[in-house]
N, C-alpha and C. Protein backbone atom coordinates (compact mmCIF):
# COMPACT_ATOMS: atom_id res chain seq x y z
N UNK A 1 58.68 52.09 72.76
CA UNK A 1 60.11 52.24 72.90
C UNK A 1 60.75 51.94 71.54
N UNK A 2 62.06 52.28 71.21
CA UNK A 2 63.06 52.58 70.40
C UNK A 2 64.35 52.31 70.38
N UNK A 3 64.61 51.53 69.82
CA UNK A 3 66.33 51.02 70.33
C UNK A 3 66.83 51.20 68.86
N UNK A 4 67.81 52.18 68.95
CA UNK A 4 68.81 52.49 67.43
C UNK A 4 70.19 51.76 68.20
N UNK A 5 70.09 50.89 67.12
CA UNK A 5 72.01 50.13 67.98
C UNK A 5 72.82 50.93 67.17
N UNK A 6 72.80 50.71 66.07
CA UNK A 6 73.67 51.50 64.86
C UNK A 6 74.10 53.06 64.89
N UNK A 7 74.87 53.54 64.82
CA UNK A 7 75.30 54.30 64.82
C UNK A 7 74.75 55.86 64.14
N UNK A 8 74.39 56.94 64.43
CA UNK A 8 73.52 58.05 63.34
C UNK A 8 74.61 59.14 63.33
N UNK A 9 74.40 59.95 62.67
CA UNK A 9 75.39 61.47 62.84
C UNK A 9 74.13 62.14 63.88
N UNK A 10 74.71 63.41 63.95
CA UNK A 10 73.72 64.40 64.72
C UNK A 10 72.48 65.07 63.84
N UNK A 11 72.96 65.55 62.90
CA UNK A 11 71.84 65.74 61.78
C UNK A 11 70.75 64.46 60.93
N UNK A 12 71.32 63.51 62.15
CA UNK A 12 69.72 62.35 61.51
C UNK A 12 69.60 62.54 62.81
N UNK A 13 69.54 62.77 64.31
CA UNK A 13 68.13 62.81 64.97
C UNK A 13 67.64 63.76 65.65
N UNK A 14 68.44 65.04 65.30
CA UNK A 14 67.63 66.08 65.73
C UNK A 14 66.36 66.48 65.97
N UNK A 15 65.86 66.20 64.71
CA UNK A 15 64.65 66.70 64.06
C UNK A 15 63.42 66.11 64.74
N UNK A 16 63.66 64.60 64.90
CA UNK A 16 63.34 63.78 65.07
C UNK A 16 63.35 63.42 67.06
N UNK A 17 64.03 64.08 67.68
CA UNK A 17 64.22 64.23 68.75
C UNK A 17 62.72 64.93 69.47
N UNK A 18 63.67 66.47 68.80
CA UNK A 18 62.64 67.25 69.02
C UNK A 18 61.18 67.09 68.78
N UNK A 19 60.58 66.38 67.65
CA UNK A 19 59.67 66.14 67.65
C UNK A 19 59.10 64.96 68.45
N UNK A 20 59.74 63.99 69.10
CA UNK A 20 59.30 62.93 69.80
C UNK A 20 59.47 63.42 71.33
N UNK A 21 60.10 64.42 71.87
CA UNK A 21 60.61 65.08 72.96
C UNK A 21 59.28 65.93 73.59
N UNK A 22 58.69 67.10 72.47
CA UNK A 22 57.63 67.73 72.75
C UNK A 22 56.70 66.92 72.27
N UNK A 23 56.62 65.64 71.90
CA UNK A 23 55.49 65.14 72.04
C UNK A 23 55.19 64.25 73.43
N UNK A 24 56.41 64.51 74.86
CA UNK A 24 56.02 63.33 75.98
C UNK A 24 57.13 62.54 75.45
N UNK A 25 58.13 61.96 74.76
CA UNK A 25 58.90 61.11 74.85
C UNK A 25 60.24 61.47 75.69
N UNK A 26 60.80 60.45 75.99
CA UNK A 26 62.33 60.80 76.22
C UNK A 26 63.53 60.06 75.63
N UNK A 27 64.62 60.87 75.36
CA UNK A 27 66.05 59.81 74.19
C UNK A 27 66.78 59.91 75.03
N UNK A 28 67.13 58.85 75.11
CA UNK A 28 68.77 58.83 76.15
C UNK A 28 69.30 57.75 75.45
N UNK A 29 70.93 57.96 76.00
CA UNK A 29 71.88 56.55 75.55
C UNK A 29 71.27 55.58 76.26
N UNK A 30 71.45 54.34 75.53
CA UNK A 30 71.16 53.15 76.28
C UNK A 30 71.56 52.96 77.43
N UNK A 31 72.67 53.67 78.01
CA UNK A 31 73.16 53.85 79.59
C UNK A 31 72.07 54.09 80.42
N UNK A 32 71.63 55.15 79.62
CA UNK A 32 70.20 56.05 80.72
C UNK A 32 70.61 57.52 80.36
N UNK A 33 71.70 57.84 80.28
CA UNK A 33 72.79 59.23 79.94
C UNK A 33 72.16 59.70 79.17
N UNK A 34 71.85 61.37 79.19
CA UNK A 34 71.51 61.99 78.47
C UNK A 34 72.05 62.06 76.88
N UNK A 35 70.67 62.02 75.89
CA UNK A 35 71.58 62.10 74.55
C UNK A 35 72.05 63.58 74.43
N UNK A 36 73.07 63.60 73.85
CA UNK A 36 74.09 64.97 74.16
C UNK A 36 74.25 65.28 72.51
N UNK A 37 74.48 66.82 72.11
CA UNK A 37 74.64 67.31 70.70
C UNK A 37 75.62 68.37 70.92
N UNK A 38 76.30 68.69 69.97
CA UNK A 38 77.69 69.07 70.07
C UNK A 38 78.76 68.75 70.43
N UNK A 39 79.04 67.39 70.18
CA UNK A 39 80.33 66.52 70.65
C UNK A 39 81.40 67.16 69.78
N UNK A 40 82.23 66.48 70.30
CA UNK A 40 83.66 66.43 69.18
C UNK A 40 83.37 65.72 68.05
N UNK A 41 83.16 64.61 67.87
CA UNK A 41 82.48 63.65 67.20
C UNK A 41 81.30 64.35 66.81
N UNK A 42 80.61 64.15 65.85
CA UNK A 42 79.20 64.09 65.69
C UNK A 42 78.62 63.25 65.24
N UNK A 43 79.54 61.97 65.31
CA UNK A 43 78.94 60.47 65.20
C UNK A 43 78.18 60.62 66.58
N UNK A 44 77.07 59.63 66.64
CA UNK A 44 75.94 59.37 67.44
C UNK A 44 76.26 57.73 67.87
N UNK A 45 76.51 57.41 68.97
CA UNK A 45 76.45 55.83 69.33
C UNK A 45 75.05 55.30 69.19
N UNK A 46 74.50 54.21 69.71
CA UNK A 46 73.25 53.93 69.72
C UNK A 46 72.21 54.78 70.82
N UNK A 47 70.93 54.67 70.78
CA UNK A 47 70.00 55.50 71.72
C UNK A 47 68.69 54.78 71.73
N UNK A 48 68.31 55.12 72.79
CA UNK A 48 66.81 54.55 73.18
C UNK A 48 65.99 55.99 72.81
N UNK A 49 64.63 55.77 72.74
CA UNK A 49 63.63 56.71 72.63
C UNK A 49 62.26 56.32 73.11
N UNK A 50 61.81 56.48 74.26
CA UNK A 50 60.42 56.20 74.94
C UNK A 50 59.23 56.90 75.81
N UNK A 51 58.43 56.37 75.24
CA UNK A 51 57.85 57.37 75.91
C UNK A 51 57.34 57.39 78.05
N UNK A 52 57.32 58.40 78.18
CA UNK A 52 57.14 58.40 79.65
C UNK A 52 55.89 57.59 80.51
């Protein structure tokens, strides 16, 4: 598991998504809430990343 508290834009975890995503992981907000891309914002709150 993965806990980002700090804040990212969208273009730091794309890449990085995707590659931890098709490898078996899953990112969600620390809520549980899906991490979401294309906000208004493209500030990023914090996110978890773990694997299943």
């Amino acid at each position: 598991m993965y806990y980002r508290h700090g804040p990212t834009m969208e273009w730091d975890t794309a890449a990085g998504q995707a590659i931890a995503t098709s490898s078996g992981a899953k990112m969600t907000m620390p809520s549980g809430e899906p991490f979401l891309y294309n906000k208004v914002s493209l500030l990023n709150p914090g996110f978890l990343c773990k694997v299943k």
